[in-house]
Protein backbone atom coordinates (compact mmCIF):
# COMPACT_ATOMS: atom_id res chain seq x y z
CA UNK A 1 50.00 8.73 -29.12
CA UNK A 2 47.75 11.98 -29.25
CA UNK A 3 48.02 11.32 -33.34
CA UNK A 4 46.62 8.15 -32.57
CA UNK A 5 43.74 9.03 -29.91
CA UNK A 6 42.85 11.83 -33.02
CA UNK A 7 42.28 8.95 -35.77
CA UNK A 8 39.59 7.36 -33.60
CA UNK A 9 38.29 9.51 -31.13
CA UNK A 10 35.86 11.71 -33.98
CA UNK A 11 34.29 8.69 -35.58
CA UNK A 12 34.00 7.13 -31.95
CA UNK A 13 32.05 10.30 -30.68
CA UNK A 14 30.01 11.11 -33.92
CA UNK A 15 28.83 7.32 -33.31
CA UNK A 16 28.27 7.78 -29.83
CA UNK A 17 26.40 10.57 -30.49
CA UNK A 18 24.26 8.60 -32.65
CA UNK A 19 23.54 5.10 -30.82
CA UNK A 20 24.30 6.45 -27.38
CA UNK A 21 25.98 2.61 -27.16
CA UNK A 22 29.67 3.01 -26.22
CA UNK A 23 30.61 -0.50 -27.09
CA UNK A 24 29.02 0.17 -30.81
CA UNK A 25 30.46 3.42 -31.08
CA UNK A 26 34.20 2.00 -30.28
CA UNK A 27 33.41 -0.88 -32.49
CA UNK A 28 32.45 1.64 -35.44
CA UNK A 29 36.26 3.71 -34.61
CA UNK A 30 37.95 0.45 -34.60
CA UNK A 31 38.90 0.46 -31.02
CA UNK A 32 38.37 -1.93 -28.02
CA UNK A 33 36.08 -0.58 -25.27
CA UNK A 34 38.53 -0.80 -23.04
CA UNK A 35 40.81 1.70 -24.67
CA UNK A 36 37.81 4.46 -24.43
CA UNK A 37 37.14 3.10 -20.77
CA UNK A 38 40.94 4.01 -20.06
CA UNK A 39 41.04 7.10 -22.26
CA UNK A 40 37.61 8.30 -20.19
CA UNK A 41 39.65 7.68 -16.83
CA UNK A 42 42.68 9.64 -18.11
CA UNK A 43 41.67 12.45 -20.27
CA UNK A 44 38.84 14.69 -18.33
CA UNK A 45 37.97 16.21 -21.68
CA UNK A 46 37.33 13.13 -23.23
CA UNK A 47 34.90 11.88 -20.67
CA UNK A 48 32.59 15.19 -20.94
CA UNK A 49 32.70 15.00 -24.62
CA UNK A 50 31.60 11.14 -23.64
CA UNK A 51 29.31 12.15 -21.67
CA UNK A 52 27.87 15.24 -24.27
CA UNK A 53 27.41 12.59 -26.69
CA UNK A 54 25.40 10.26 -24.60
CA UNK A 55 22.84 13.11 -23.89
CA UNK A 56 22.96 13.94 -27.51
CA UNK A 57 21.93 10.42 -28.24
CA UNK A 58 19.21 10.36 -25.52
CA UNK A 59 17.83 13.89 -26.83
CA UNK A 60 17.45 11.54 -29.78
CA UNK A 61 15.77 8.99 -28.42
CA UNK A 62 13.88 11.43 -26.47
CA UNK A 63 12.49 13.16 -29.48
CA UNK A 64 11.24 9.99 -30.81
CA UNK A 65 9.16 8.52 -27.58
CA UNK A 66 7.82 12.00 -28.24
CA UNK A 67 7.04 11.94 -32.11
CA UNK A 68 5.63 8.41 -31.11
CA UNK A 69 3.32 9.85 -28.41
CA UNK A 70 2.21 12.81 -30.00
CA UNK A 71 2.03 12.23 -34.19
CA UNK A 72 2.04 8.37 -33.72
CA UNK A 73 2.75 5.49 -36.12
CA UNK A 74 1.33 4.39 -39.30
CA UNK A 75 0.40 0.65 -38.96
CA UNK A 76 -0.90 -1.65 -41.41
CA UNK A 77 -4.46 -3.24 -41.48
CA UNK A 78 -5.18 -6.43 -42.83
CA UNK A 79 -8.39 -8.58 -43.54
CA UNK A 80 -8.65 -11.93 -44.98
CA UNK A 81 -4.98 -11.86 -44.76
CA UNK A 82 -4.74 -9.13 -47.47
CA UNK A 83 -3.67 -5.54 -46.52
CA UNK A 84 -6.43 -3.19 -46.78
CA UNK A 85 -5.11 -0.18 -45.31
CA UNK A 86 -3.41 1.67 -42.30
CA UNK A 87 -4.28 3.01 -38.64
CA UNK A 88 -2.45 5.39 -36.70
CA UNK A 89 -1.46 4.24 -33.40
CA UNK A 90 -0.59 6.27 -30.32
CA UNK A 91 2.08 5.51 -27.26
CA UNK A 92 0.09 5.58 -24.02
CA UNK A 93 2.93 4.51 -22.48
CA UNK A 94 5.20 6.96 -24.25
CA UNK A 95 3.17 9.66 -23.30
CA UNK A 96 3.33 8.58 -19.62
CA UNK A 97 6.58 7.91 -19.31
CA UNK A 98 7.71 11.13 -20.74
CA UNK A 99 5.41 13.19 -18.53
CA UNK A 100 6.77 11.13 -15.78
CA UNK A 101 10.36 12.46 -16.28
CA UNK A 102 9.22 16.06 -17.34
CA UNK A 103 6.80 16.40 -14.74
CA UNK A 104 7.75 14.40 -11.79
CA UNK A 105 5.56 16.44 -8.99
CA UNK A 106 2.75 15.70 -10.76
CA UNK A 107 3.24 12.33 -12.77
CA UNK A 108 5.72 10.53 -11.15
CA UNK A 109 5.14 7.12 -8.97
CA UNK A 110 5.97 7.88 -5.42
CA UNK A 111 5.92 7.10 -1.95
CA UNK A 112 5.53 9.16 0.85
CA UNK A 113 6.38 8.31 4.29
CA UNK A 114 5.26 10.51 7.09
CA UNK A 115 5.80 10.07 10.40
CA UNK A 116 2.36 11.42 13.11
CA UNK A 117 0.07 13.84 12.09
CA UNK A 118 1.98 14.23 8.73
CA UNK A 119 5.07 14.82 10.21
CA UNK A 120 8.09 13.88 8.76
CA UNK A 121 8.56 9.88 9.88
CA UNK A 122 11.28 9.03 11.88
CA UNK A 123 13.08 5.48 12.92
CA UNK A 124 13.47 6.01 16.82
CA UNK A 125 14.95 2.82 18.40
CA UNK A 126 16.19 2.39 22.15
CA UNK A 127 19.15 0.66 23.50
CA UNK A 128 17.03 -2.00 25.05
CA UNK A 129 15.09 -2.90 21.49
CA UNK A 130 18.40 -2.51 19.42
CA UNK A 131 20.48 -5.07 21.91
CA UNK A 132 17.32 -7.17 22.15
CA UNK A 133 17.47 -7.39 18.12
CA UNK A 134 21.08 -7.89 18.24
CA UNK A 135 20.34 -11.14 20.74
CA UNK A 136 17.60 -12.75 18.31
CA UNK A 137 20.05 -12.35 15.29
CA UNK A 138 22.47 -13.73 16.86
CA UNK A 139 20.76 -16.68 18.37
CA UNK A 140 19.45 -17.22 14.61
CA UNK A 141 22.64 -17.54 13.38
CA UNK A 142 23.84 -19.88 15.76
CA UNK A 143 21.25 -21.97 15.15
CA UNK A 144 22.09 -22.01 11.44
CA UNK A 145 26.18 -22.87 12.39
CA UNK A 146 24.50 -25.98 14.17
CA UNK A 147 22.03 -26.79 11.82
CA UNK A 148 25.07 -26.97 9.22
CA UNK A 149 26.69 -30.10 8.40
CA UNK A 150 30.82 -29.37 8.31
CA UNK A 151 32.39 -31.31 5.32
CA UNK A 152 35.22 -32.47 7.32
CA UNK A 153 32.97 -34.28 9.85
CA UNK A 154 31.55 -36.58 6.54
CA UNK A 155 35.48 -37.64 5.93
């Protein structure tokens, strides 16, 4: 069986490496998915090489959102339907997104709840409010049982 695993398991990573896609990369080694999904539970090894290959294919991708940003793309230019030449275009959105992960105290979207004066916030809720809510859901779903028309009453 090892023999076996052996045959597939290099192309499978090498491709995984590549497309960071696991059901490609099985496809390229001639294998089901479900065979590497098994092999990853059983074989420790062969999930962090999984998982090393997955990085190494979002390095990849990584390195191109950046080329993108940075150098941009070449893209044609036409007028009176006739190509006349080329612009190079920038990613915006490349750019912000990748300062967003590399830089996430200064870039990223957030949210901050505080509680008074800046304080950190904080969900305080009595027994008197918390059986009082427990009541009104309640009462709401009874009114939705009765409000519901039982199949066996249309027979």
């Amino acid at each position: 069986m090892g023999d076996l695993r052996h045959l597939w398991t290099n192309a499978f990573l090498a491709h995984l490496a590549e497309c960071g896609i696991l059901t490609d990369a099985a496809a390229v080694a001639g294998v089901d998915r479900s065979t590497v999904w098994r092999r990853r539970q059983d074989d420790a090894d062969f999930a962090r090489a999984c998982d090393e290959a997955v990085d190494m294919a979002a390095d990849k991708l990584e390195a191109e959102a950046r080329r993108r940003a940075l150098d941009g793309t070449e893209e044609p230019v036409y007028q009176g339907g006739q190509l006349v030449g080329t612009k190079r275009v920038y990613s915006d959105s490349l750019m912000a997104l990748l300062l967003k992960g590399r830089r996430k105290k200064v870039f990223a979207d957030r949210t901050e709840l505080t509680g008074a004066d800046g304080g950190p916030a904080r969900l305080e809720v009595d027994d008197t409010a918390r059986a009082a809510r427990i009541a009104q859901l309640v009462a709401v779903a009874q009114a939705r049982k009765q409000s519901t028309i039982d199949i066996d009453d249309l027979v």
